[in-house]
Protein backbone atom coordinates (compact mmCIF):
# COMPACT_ATOMS: atom_id res chain seq x y z
CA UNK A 1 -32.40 17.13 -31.31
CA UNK A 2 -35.01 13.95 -32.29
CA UNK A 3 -35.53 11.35 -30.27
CA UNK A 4 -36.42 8.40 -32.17
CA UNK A 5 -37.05 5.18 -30.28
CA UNK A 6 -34.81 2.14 -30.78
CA UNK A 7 -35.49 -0.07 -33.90
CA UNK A 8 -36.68 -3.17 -31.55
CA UNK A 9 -39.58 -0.61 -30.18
CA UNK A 10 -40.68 0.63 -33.23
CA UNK A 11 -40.57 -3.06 -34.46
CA UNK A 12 -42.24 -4.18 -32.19
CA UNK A 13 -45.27 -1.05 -31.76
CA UNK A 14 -45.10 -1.76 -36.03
CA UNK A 15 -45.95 -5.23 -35.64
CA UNK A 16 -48.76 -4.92 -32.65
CA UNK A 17 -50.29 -2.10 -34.60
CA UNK A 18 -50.96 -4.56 -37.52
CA UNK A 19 -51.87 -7.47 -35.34
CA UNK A 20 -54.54 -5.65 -33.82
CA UNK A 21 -55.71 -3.20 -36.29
CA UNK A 22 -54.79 -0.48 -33.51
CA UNK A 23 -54.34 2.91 -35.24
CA UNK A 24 -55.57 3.21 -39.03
CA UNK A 25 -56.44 5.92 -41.75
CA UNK A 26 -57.87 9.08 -40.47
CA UNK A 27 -57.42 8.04 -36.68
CA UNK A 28 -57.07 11.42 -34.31
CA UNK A 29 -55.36 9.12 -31.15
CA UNK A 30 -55.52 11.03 -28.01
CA UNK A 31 -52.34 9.94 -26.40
CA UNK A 32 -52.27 9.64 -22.38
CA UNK A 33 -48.87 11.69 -21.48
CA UNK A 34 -48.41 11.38 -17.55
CA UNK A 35 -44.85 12.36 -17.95
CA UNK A 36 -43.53 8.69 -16.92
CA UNK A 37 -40.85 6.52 -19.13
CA UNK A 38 -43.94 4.76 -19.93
CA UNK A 39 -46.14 7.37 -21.59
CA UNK A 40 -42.63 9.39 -22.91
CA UNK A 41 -41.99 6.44 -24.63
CA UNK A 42 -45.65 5.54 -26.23
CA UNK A 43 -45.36 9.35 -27.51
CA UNK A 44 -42.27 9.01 -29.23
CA UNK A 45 -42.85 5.75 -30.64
CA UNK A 46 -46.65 7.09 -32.23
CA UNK A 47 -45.01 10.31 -32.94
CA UNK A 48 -42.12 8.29 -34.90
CA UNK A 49 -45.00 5.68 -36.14
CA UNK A 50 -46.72 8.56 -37.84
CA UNK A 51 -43.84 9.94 -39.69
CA UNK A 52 -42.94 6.26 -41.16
CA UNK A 53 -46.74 5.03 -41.71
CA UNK A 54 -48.17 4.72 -45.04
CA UNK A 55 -51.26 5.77 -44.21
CA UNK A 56 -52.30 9.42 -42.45
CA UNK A 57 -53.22 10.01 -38.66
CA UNK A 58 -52.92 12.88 -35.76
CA UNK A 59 -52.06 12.43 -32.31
CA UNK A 60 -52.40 14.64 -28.88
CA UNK A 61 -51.05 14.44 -25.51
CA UNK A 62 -52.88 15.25 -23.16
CA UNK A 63 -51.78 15.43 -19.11
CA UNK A 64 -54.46 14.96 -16.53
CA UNK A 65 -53.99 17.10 -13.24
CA UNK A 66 -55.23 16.13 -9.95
CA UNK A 67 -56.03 19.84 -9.16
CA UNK A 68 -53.04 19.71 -6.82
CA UNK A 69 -51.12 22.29 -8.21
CA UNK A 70 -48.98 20.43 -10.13
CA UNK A 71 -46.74 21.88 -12.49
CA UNK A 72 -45.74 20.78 -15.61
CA UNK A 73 -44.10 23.78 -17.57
CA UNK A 74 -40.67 21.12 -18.07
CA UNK A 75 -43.25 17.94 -20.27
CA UNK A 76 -44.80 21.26 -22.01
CA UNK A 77 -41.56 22.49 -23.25
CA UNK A 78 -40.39 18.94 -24.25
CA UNK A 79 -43.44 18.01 -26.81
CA UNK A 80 -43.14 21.68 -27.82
CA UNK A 81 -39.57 20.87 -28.99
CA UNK A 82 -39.98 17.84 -30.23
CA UNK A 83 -43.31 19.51 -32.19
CA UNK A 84 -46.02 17.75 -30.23
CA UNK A 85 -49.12 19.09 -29.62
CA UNK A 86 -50.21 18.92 -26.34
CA UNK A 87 -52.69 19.96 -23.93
CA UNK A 88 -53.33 19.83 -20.01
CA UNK A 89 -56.48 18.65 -18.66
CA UNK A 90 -57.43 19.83 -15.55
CA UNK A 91 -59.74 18.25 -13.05
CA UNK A 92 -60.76 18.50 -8.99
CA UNK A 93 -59.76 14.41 -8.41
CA UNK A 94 -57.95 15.31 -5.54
CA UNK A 95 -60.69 17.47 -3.35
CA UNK A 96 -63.17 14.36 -4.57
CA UNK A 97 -61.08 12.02 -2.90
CA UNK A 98 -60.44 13.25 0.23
CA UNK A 99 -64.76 12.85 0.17
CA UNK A 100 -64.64 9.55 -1.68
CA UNK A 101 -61.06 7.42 0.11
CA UNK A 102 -61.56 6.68 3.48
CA UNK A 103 -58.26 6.17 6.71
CA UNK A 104 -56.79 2.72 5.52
CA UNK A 105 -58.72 2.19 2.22
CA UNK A 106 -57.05 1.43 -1.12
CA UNK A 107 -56.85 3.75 -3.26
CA UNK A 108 -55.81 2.65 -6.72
CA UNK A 109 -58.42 2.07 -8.45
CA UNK A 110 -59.87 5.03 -7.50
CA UNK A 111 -57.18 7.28 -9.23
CA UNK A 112 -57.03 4.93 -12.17
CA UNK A 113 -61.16 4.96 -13.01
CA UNK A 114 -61.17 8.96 -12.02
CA UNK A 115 -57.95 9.46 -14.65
CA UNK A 116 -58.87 7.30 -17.39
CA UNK A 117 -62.81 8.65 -17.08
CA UNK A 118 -60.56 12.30 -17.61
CA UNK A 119 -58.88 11.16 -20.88
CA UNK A 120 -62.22 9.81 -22.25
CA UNK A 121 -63.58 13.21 -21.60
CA UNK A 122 -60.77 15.11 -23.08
CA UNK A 123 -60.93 12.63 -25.96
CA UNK A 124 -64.28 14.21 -26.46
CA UNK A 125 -63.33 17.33 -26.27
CA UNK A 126 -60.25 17.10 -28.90
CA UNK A 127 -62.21 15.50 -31.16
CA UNK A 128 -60.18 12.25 -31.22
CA UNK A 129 -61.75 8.71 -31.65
CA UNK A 130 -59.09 6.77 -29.93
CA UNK A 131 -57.39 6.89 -26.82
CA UNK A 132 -53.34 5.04 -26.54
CA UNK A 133 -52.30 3.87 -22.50
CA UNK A 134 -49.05 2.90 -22.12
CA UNK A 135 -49.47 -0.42 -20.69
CA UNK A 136 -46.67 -3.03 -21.53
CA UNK A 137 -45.96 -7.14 -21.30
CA UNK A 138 -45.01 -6.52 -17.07
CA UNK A 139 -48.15 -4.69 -16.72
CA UNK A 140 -50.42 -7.29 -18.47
CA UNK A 141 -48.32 -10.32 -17.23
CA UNK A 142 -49.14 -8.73 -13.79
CA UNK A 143 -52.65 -7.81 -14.12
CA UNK A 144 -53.42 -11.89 -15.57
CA UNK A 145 -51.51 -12.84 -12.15
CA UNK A 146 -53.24 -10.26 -9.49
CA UNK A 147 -56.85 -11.04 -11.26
CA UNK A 148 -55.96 -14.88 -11.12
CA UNK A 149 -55.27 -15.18 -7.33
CA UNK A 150 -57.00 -12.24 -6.16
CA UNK A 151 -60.24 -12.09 -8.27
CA UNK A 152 -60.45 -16.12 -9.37
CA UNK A 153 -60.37 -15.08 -12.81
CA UNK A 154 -58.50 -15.29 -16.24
CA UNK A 155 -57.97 -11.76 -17.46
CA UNK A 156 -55.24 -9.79 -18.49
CA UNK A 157 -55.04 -6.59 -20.47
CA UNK A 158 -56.53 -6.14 -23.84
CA UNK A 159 -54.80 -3.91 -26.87
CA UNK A 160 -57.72 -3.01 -28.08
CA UNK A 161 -61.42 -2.63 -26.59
CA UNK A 162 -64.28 -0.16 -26.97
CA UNK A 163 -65.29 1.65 -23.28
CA UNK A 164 -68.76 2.32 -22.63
CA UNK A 165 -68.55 5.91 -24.68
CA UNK A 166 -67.74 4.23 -27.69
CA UNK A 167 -64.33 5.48 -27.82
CA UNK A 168 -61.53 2.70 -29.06
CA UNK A 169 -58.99 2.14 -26.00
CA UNK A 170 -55.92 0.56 -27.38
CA UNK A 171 -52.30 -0.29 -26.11
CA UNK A 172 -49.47 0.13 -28.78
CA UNK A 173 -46.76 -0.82 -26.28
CA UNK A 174 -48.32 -4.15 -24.93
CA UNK A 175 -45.75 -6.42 -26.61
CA UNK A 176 -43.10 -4.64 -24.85
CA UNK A 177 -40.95 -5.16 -22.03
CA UNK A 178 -41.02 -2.42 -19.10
CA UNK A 179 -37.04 -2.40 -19.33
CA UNK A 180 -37.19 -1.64 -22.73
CA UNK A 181 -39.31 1.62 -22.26
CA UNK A 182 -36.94 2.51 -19.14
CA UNK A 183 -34.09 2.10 -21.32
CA UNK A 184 -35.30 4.50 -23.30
CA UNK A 185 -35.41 7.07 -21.20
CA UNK A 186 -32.59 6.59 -20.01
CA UNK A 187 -30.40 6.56 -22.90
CA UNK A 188 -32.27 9.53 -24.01
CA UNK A 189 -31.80 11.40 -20.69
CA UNK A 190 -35.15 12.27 -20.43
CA UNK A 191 -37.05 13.62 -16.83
CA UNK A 192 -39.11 11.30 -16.01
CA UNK A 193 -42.15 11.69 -13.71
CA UNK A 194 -42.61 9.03 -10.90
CA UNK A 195 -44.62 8.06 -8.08
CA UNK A 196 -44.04 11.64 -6.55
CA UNK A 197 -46.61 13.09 -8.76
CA UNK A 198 -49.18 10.70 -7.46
CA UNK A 199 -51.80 11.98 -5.08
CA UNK A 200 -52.23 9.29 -2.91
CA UNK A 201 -48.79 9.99 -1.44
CA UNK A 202 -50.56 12.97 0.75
CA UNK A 203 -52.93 10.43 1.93
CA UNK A 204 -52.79 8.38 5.01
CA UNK A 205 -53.99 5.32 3.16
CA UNK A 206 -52.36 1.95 2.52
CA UNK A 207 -50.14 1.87 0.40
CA UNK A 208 -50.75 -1.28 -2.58
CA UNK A 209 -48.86 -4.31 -2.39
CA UNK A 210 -50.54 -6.50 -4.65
CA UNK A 211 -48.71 -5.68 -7.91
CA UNK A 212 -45.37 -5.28 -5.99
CA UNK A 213 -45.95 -8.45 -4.83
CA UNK A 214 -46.61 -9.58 -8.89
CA UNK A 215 -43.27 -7.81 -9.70
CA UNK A 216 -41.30 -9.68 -7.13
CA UNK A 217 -42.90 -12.82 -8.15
CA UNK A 218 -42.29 -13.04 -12.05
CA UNK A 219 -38.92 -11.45 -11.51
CA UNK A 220 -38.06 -14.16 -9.73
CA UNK A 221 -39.73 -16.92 -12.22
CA UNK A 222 -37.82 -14.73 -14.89
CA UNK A 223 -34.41 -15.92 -13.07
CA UNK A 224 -35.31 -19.86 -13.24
CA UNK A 225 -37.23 -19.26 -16.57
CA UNK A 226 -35.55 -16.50 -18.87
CA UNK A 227 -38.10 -17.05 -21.73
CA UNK A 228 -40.69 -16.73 -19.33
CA UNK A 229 -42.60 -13.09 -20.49
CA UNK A 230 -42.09 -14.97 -24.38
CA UNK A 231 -43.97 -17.56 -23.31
CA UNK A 232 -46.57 -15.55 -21.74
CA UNK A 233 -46.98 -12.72 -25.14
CA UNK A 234 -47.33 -16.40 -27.04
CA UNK A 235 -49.42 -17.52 -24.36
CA UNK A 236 -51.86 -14.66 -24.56
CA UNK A 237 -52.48 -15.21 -28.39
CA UNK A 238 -53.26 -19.11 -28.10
CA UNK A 239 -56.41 -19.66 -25.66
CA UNK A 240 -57.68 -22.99 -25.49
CA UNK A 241 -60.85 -22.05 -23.65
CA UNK A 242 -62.23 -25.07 -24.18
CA UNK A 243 -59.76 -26.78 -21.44
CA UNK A 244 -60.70 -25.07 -18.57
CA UNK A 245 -63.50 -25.36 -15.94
CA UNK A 246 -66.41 -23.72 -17.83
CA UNK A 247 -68.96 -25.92 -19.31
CA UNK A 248 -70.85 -23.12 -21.90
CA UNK A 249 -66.61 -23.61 -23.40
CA UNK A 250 -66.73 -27.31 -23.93
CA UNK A 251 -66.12 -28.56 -27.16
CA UNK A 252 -68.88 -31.29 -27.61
């Protein structure tokens, strides 16, 4: 049976797409499928997107291991049904980081740079030019507030930038709410693939609390200010750089 997103997603991954030039003739978009509602969704939705477009363009999933073993014979059989093609790309992150994380040390980042350098490679190897994440609103909403009070700086998260390969990174779901992708799933009844599939649970390290912390803190502005994560997608569109504490900005 199809799954087709609901009409506010595909909206909504229509209208981003346009905004920011995202996916276009001729793209081969390597699509980032981890197995969570986040990256079931963004396959659906593309796969969907290409059916409707106007215009011609392939896509490929492609799961990174950790070289823990993992299995994943349940995602294969799902984009095989659903006529997906898909491919697992396997790596030795785990063994590197019992070398690289150290007793206490975050370790985050780590697995994010390590899986992301993956997909860029893999992206290579398929022959694709772009490469979709499934970040949404929550996630950049909480990256702007984590870089704000723990870095001292403005930045959220693009949907659309070049990495140092020269391979276009871009973010079809980034107008999105996160309950919107989870609902989703859910109505769909898909398997979804959580935080037990992450590698730093069989480490003794501590455990993040910084973007918890975000989520507890804009749910909780959400509740006194409902329009809250519209006000932040508008927000994100008009900069007036010229306000703020950087003199190279002024407009004189």
């Amino acid at each position: 049976m199809a799954i087709t997103p609901s009409k506010k997603i595909m909206r909504q991954v229509g209208k981003s797409n346009a905004n920011f030039e995202m996916i276009e003739e001729g793209d081969r978009v390597l699509v980032g499928l981890s197995g969570g509602k986040d990256s079931l969704t963004l396959i659906h939705a593309l796969h969907e997107q290409r059916r409707r477009a106007p215009f011609d363009f392939e896509i490929i999933a492609v799961t990174v291991t950790y070289g823990m073993g993992e299995n994943f014979a349940s995602l294969l059989e799902h984009t095989k049904e659903h006529g997906i093609t898909h491919h697992i790309y396997e790596t030795n992150t785990y063994e590197l980081a019992k070398e690289k994380i150290r007793k206490n040390s975050s370790f985050c980042s780590f697995f994010s740079r390590m899986r992301r350098g993956s997909l860029y490679s893999a992206a290579q190897q398929y022959n694709c030019n772009k490469v979709a994440l499934g970040h949404h609103l929550d996630d950049a909403a909480e990256s702007y507030f984590m870089n704000m009070f723990y870095n001292g700086q403005m930045r959220a998260l693009a949907p659309k930038y070049k990495a140092g390969n020269g391979l276009m990174v871009i973010r079809p779901l980034i107008q999105l709410r996160e309950r919107q992708l989870r609902a989703f799933t859910d109505d769909n009844n898909l398997t979804t693939i959580g935080d037990e599939a992450c590698p730093a649970m069989r480490f003794d390290v501590k455990m993040p609390h910084a973007r918890a912390s975000m989520k507890i803190m804009l749910s909780e502005m959400e509740e006194k200010f409902p329009s809250l994560f519209v006000s932040l997608n508008a927000s994100f569109q008009n900069i007036s750089d010229d306000t703020f504490f950087d003199k190279s900005r002024f407009n004189i």
